[in-house]
C-alpha atoms as a PDB file:
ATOM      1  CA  UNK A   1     -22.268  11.353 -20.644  1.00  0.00           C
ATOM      2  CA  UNK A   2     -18.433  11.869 -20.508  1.00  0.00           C
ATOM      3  CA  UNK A   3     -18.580  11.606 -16.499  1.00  0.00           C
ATOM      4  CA  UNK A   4     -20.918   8.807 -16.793  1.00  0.00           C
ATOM      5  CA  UNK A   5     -18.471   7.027 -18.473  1.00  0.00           C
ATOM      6  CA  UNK A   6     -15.413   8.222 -15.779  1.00  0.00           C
ATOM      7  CA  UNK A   7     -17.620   6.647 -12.970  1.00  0.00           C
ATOM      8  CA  UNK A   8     -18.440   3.511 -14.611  1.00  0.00           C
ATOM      9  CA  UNK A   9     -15.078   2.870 -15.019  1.00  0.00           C
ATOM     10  CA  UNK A  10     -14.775   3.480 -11.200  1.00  0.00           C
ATOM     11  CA  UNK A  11     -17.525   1.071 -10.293  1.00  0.00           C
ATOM     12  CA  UNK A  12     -16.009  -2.170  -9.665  1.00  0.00           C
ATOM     13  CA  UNK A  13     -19.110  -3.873  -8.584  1.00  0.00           C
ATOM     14  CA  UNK A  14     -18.437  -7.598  -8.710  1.00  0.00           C
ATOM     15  CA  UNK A  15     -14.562  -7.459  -8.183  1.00  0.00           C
ATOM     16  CA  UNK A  16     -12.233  -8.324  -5.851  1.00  0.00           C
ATOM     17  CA  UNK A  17      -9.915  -7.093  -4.204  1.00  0.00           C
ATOM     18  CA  UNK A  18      -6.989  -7.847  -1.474  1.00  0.00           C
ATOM     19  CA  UNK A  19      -5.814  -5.102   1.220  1.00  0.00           C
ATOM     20  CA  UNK A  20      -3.405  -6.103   3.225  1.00  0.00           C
ATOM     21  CA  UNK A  21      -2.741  -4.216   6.427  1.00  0.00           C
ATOM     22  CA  UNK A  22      -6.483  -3.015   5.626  1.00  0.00           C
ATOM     23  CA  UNK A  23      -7.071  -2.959   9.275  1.00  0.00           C
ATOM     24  CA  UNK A  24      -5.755   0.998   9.955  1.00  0.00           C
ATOM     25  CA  UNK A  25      -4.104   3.994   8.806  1.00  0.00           C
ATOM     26  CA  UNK A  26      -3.888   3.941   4.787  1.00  0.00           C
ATOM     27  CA  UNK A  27      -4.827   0.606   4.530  1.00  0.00           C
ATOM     28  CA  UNK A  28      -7.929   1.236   6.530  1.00  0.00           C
ATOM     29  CA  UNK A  29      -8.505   4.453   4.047  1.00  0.00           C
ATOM     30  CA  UNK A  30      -7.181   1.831   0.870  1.00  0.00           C
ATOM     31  CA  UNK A  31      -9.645  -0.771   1.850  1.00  0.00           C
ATOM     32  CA  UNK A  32     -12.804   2.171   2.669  1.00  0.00           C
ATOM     33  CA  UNK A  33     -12.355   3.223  -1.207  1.00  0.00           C
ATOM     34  CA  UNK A  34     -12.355  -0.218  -2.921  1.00  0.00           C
ATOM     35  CA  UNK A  35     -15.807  -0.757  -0.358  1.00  0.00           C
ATOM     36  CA  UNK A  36     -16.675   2.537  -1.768  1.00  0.00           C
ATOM     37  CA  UNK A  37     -16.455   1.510  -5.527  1.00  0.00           C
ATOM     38  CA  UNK A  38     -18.635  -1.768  -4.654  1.00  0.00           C
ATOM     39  CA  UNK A  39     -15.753  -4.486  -4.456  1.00  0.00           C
ATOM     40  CA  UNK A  40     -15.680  -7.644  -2.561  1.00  0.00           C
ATOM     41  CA  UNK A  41     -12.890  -7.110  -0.354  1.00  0.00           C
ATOM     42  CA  UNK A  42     -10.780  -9.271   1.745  1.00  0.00           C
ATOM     43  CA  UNK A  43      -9.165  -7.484   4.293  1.00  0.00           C
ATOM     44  CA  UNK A  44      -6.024  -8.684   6.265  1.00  0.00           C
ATOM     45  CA  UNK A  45      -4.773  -8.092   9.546  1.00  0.00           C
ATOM     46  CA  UNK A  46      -1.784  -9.462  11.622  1.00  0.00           C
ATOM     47  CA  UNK A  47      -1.792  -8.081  15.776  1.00  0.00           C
ATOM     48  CA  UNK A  48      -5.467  -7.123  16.056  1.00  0.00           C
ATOM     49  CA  UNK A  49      -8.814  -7.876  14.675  1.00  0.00           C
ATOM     50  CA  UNK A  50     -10.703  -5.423  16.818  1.00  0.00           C
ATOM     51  CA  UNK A  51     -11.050  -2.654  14.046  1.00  0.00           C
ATOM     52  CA  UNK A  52     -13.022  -5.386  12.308  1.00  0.00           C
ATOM     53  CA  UNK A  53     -16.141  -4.301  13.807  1.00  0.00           C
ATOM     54  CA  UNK A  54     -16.129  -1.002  13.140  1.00  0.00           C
ATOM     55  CA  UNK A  55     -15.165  -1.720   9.675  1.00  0.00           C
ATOM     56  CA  UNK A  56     -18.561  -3.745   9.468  1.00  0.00           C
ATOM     57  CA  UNK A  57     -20.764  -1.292  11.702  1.00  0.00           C
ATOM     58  CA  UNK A  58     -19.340   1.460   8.288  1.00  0.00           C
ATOM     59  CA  UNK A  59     -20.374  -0.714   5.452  1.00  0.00           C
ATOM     60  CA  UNK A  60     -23.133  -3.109   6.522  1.00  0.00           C
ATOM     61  CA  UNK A  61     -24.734  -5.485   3.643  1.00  0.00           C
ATOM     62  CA  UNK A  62     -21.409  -5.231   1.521  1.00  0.00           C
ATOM     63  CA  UNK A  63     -19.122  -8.213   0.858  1.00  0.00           C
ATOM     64  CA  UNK A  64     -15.965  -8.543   3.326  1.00  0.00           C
ATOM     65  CA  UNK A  65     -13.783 -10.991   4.855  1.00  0.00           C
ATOM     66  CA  UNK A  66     -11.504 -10.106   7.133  1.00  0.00           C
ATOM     67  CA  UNK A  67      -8.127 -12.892   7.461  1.00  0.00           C
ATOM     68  CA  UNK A  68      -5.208 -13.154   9.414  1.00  0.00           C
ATOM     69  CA  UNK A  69      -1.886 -12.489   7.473  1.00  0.00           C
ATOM     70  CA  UNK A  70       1.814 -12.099   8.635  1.00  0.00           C
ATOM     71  CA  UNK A  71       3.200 -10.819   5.600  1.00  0.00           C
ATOM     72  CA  UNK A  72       6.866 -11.880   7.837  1.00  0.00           C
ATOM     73  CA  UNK A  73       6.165 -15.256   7.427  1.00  0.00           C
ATOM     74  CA  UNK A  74       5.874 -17.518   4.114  1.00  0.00           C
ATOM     75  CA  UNK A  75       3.536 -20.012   6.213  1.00  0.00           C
ATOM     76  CA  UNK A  76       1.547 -17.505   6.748  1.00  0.00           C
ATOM     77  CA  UNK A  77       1.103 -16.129   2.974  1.00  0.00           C
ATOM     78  CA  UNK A  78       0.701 -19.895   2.262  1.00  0.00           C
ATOM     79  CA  UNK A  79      -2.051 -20.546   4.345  1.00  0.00           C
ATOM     80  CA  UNK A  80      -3.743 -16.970   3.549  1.00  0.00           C
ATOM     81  CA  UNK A  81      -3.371 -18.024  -0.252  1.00  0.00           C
ATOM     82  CA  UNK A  82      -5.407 -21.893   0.171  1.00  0.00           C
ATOM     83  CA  UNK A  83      -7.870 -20.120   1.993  1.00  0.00           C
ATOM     84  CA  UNK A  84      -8.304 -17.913  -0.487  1.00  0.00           C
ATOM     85  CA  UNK A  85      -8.193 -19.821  -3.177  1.00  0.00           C
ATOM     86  CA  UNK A  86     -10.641 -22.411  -1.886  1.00  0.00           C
ATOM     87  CA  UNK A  87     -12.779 -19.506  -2.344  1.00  0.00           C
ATOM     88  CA  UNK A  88     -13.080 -20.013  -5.902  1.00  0.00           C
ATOM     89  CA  UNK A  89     -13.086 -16.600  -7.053  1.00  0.00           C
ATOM     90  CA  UNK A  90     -10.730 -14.476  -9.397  1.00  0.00           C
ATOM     91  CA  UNK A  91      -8.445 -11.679  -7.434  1.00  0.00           C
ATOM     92  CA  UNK A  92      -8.825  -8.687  -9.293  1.00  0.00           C
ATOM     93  CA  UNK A  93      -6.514  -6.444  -7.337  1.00  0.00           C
ATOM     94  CA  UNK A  94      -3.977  -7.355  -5.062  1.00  0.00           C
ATOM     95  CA  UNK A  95      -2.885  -4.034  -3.052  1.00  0.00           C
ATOM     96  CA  UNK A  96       0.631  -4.466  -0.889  1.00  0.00           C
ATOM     97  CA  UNK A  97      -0.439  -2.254   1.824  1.00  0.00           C
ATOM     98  CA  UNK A  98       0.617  -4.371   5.103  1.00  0.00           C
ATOM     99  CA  UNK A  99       4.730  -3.001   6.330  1.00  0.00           C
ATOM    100  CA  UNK A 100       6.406  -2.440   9.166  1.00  0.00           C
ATOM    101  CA  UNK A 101       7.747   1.320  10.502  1.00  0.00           C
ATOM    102  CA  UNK A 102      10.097   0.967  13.274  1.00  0.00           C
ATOM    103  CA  UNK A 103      12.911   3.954  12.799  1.00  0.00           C
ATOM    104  CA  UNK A 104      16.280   3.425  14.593  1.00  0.00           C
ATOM    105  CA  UNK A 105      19.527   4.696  14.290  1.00  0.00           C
ATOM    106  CA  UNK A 106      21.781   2.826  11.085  1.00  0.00           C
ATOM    107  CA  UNK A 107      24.384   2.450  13.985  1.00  0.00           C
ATOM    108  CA  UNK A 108      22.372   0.455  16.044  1.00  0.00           C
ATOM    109  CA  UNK A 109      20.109  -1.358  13.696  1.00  0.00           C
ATOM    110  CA  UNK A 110      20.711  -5.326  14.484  1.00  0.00           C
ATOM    111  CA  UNK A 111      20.782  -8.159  12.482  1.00  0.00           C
ATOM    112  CA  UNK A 112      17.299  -9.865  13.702  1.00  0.00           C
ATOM    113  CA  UNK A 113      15.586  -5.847  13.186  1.00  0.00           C
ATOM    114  CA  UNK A 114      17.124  -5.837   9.973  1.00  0.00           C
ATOM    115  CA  UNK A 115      15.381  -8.853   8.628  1.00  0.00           C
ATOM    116  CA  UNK A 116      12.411  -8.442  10.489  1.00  0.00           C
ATOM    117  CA  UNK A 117      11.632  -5.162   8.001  1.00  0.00           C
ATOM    118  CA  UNK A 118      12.838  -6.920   4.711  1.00  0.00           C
ATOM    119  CA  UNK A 119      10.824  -9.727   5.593  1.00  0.00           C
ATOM    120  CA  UNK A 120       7.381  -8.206   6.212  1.00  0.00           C
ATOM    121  CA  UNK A 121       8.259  -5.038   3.878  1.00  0.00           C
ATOM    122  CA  UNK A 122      10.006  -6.586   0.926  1.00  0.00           C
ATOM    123  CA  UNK A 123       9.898 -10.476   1.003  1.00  0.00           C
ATOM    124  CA  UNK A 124       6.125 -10.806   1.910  1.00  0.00           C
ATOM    125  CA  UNK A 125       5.481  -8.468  -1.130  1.00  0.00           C
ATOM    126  CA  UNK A 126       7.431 -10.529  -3.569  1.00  0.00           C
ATOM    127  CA  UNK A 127       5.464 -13.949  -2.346  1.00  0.00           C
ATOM    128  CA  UNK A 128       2.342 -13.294  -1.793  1.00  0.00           C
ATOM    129  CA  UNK A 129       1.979 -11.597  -5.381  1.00  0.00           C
ATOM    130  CA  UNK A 130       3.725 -14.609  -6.417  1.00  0.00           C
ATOM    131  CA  UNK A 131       1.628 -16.985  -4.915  1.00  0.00           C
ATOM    132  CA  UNK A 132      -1.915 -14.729  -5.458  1.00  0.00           C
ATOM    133  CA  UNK A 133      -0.833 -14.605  -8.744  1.00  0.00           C
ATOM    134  CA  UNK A 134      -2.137 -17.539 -10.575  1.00  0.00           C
ATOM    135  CA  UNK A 135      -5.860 -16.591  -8.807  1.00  0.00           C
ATOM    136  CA  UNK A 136      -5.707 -13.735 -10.886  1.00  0.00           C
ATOM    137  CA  UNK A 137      -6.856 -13.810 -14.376  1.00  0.00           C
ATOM    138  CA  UNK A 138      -6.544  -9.980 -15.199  1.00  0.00           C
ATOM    139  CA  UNK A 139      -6.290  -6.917 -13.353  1.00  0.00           C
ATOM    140  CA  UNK A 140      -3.813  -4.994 -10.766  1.00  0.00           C
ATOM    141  CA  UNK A 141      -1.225  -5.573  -8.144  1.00  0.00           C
ATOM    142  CA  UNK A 142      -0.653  -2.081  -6.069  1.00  0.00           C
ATOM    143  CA  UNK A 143       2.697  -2.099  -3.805  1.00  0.00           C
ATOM    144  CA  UNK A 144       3.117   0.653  -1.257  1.00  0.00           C
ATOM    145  CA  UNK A 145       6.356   2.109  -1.628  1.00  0.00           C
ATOM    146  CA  UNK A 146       7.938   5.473   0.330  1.00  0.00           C
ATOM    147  CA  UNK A 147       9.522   8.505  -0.037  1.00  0.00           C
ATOM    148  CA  UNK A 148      12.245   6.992   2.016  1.00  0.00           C
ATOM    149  CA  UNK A 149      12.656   4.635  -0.827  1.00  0.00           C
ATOM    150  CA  UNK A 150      14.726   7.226  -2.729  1.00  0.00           C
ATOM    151  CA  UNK A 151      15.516  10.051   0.221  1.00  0.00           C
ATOM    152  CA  UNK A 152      18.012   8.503   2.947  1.00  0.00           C
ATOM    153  CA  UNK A 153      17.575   9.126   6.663  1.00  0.00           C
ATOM    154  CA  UNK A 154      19.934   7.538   9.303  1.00  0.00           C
ATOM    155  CA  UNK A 155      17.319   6.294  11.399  1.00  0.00           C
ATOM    156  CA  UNK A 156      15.305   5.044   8.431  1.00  0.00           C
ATOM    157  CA  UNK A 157      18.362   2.801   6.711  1.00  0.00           C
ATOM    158  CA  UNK A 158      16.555  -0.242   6.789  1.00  0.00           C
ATOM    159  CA  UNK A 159      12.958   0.727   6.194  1.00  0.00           C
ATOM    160  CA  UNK A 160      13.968   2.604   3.085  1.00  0.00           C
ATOM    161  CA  UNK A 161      15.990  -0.052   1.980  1.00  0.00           C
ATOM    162  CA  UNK A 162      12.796  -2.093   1.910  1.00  0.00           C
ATOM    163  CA  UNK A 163      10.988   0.162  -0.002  1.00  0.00           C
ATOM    164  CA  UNK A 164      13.738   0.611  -2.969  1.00  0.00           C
ATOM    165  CA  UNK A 165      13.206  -3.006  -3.068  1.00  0.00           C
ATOM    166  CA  UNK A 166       9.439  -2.898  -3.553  1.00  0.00           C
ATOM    167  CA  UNK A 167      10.027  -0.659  -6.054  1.00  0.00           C
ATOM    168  CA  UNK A 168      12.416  -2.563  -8.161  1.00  0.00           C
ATOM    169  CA  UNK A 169      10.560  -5.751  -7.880  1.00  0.00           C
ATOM    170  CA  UNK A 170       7.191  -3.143  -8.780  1.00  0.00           C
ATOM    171  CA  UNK A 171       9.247  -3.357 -12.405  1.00  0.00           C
ATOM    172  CA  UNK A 172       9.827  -6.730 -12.703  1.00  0.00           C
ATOM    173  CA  UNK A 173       6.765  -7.719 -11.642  1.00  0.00           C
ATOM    174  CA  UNK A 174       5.307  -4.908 -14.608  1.00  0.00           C
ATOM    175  CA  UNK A 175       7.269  -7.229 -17.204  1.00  0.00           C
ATOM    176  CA  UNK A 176       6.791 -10.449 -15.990  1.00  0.00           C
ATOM    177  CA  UNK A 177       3.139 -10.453 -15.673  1.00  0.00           C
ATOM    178  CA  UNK A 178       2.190  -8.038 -18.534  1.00  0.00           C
ATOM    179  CA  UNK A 179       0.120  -7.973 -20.661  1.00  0.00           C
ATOM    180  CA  UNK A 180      -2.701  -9.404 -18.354  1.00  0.00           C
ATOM    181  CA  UNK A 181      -1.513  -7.982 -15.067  1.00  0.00           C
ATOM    182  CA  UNK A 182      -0.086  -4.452 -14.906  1.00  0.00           C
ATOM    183  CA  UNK A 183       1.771  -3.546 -11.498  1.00  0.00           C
ATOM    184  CA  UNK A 184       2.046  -0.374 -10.083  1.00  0.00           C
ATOM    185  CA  UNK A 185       3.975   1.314  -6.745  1.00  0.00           C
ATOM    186  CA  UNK A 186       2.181   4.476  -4.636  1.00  0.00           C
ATOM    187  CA  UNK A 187       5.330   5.948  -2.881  1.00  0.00           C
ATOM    188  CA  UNK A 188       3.488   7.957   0.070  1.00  0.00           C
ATOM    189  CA  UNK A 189       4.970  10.873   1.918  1.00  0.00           C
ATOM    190  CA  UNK A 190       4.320  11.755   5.629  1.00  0.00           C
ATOM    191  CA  UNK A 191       0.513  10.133   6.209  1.00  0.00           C
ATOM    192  CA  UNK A 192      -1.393  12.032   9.067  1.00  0.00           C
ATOM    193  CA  UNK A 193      -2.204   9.804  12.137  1.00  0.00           C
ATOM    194  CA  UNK A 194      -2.901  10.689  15.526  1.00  0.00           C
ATOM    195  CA  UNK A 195       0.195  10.929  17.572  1.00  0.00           C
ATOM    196  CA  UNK A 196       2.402  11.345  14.255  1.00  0.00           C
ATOM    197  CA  UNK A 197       5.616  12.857  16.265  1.00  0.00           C
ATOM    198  CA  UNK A 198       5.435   9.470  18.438  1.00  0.00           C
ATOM    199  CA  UNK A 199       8.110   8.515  16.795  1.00  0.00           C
ATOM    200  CA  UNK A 200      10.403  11.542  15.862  1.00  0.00           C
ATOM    201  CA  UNK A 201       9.626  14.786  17.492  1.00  0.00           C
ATOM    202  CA  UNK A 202       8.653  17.607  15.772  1.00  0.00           C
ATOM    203  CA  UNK A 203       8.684  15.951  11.808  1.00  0.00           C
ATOM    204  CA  UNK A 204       5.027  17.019  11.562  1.00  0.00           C
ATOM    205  CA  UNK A 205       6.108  20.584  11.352  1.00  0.00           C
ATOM    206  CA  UNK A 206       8.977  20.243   9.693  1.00  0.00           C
ATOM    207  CA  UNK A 207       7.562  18.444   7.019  1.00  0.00           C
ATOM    208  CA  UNK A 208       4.358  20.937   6.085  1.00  0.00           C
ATOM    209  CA  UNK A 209       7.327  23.474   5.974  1.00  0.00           C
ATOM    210  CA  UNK A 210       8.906  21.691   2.756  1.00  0.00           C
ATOM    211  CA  UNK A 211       5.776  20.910   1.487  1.00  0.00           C
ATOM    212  CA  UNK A 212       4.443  22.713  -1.204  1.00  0.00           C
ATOM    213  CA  UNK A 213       0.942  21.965  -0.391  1.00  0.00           C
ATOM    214  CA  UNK A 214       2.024  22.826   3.052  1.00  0.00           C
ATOM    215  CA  UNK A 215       0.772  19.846   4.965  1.00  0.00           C
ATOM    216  CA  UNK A 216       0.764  16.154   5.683  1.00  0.00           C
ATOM    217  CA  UNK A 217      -0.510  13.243   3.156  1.00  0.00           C
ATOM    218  CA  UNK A 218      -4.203  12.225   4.233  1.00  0.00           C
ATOM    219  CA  UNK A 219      -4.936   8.446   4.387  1.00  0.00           C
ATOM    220  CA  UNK A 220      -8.016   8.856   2.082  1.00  0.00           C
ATOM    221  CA  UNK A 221      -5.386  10.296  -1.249  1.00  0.00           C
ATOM    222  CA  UNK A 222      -3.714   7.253  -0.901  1.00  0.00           C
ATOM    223  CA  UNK A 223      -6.960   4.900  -0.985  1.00  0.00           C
ATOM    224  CA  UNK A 224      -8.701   7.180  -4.264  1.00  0.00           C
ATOM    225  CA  UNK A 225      -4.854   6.966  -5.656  1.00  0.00           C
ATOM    226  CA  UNK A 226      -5.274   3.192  -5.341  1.00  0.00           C
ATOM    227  CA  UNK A 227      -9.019   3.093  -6.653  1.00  0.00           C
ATOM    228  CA  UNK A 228      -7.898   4.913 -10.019  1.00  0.00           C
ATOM    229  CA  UNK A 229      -4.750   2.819 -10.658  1.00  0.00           C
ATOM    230  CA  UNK A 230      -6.854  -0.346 -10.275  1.00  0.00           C
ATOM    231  CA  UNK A 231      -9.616   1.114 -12.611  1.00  0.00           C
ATOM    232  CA  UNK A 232      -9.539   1.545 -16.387  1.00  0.00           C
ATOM    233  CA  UNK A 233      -8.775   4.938 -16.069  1.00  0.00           C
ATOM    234  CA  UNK A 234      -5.066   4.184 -16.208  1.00  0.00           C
ATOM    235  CA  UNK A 235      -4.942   0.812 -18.331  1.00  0.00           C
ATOM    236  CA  UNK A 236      -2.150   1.832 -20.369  1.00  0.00           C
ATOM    237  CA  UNK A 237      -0.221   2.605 -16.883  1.00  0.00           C
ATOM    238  CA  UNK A 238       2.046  -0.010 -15.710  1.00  0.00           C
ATOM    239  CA  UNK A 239       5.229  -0.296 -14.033  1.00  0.00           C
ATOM    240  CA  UNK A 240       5.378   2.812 -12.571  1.00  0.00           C
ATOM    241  CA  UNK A 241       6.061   4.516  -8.925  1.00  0.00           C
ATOM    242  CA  UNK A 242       3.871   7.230  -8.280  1.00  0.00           C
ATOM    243  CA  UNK A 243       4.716   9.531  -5.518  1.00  0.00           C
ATOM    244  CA  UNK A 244       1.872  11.244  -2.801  1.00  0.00           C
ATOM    245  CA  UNK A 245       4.257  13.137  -0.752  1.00  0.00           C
ATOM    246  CA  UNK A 246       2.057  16.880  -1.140  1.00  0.00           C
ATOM    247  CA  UNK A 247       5.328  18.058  -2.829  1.00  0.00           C
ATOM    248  CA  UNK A 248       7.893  18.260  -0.139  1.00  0.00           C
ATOM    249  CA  UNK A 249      10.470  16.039  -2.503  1.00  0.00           C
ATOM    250  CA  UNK A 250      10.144  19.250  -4.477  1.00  0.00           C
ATOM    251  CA  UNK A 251      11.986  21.115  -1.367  1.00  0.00           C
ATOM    252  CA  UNK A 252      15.127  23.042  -2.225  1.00  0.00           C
ATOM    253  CA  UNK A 253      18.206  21.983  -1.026  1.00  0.00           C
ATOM    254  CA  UNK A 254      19.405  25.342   0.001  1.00  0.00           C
ATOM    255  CA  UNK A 255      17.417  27.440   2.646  1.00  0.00           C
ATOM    256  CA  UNK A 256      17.835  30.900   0.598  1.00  0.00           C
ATOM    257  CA  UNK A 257      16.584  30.954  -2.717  1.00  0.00           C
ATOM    258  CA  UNK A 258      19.546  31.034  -5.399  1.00  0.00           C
END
C-alpha cells in the first residue's frame, strides 16, 4: 500500500511538462523520465530536430511536441511562449535544461563569447520562467545548475559564472512565486557522453578518481532527480540546489590523507 502510494505520486498522467534542450544528453534522459511518468511533454530544440524521430519511434501513442527554442534570444522565448500558450493548457513543470558548454581559457574569453553563455545559460532561464509563468497555475520550475557553479576552473570562468547565476535567481524565483510554485536547481557533476574528453583530455579519469562513487554522472540520475522534485514526494522542498556530482566535491584537498 505504502509503495502504491510512492508511485502514484510519481504518475503524472495528465500533466505537463517543458524540457528545454530535451533533444540530447540530460535533457534527452530529463525529457525520457517525465514520458516515463505519463506527462504531456513539449520538448525544445535549437540546431537540430533530427533526434525528434527517434524520440517518437521510443514512445509512440504518448503526447509530445517538439518546438524550436533559442533560449539566447528573447524573440525566441516570446514566440515559444504564444505558441504555447495558444495551446490552452496549464504548464505544470517548467525544467531549465537547454545551456551552452564551450570551455576556454579566462585569458582569452571575449566579450561576444562572454555574453553568448550568460545569454542562453542565465538570461534565457530568468525569461522564459518569467514569461511561462503566468501559464502555470501550480507546480515546478527545475533549473540546471553545475558543479562549476561553486568550484572555479580557468577555462570554465564564464560558464560557471552562469551557473552561480541560475542558482541565485533558483532563490528568488523560490520566494517570489511561492506558495503555488516551488523552484528548485539540480547542480550536475561530470555527465557521461560519448567522446567526453572532446573537450579536455583526460577529465574522464581524473574525475572517477575524486569521485567517491568512482565514476561519471549518468544522464538518466539527472532525469529520475528531476521526476521526484516535480512530484509530491518533495512538496515541502523549495528553493534549493541539489548537487549529482557521484561525490567528487567531497574530494580532499590534499593528496595524502592528514
Amino acid at each position: 500500500m505504502i509503495m502504491n502510494r510512492f508511485a502514484e505520486m510519481l504518475d503524472l498522467t495528465g500533466k505537463t511538462v517543458i524540457v528545454t534542450g530535451g533533444l540530447s544528453g540530460a535533457g534527452r534522459a530529463i525529457a525520457d523520465a517525465f514520458i516515463e511518468s505519463g506527462a504531456n511533454v513539449i520538448i525544445t530544440y535549437n540546431t537540430s530536430a533530427e533526434a525528434a524521430e527517434e524520440v517518437k519511434t521510443k514512445w509512440p501513442g504518448r503526447s509530445l511536441d517538439f518546438m524550436h527554442l533559442d533560449t539566447g534570444s528573447i524573440d525566441s522565448i516570446d514566440g515559444f511562449v504564444k505558441v504555447v500558450s495558444e495551446k490552452g493548457v496549464a504548464i505544470d513543470c517548467l525544467v531549465n535544461n537547454a545551456g551552452i558548454y564551450p570551455p576556454k581559457d579566462i585569458d582569452e574569453v571575449t566579450p561576444e563569447e562572454w555574453d553568448s553563455m550568460l545569454d542562453v545559460n542565465a538570461r534565457g532561464v530568468f525569461f522564459l520562467s518569467q514569461k511561462i509563468r503566468p501559464l502555470m497555475k501550480k507546480g515546478s520550475i527545475i533549473n540546471i545548475s553545475s558543479i562549476n557553479a561553486a568550484n572555479p576552473a580557468r577555462r570554465l570562468a564564464h560558464y560557471g559564472a552562469s551557473k552561480a547565476a541560475v542558482e541565485m535567481l533558483t532563490r528568488s524565483q523560490a520566494q517570489a512565486y511561492g506558495p503555488d510554485i516551488r523552484v528548485n536547481c539540480i547542480a550536475p557533476g561530470l555527465i557521461y557522453k560519448e567522446g567526453q574528453d572532446e573537450y579536455i583530455p583526460g577529465w574522464s579519469d581524473s574525475y572517477k578518481e575524486r569521485s567517491a562513487l568512482g565514476r561519471l554522472v549518468e544522464p538518466e540520475e539527472i532525469g529520475k532527480l528531476c521526476l521526484i522534485l516535480a512530484s509530491d514526494l518533495t512538496s515541502a522542498v523549495t528553493g534549493q540546489t541539489i548537487t549529482a556530482d557521484c561525490g567528487v566535491s567531497l574530494a580532499p584537498y590534499f593528496y595524502n590523507e592528514i
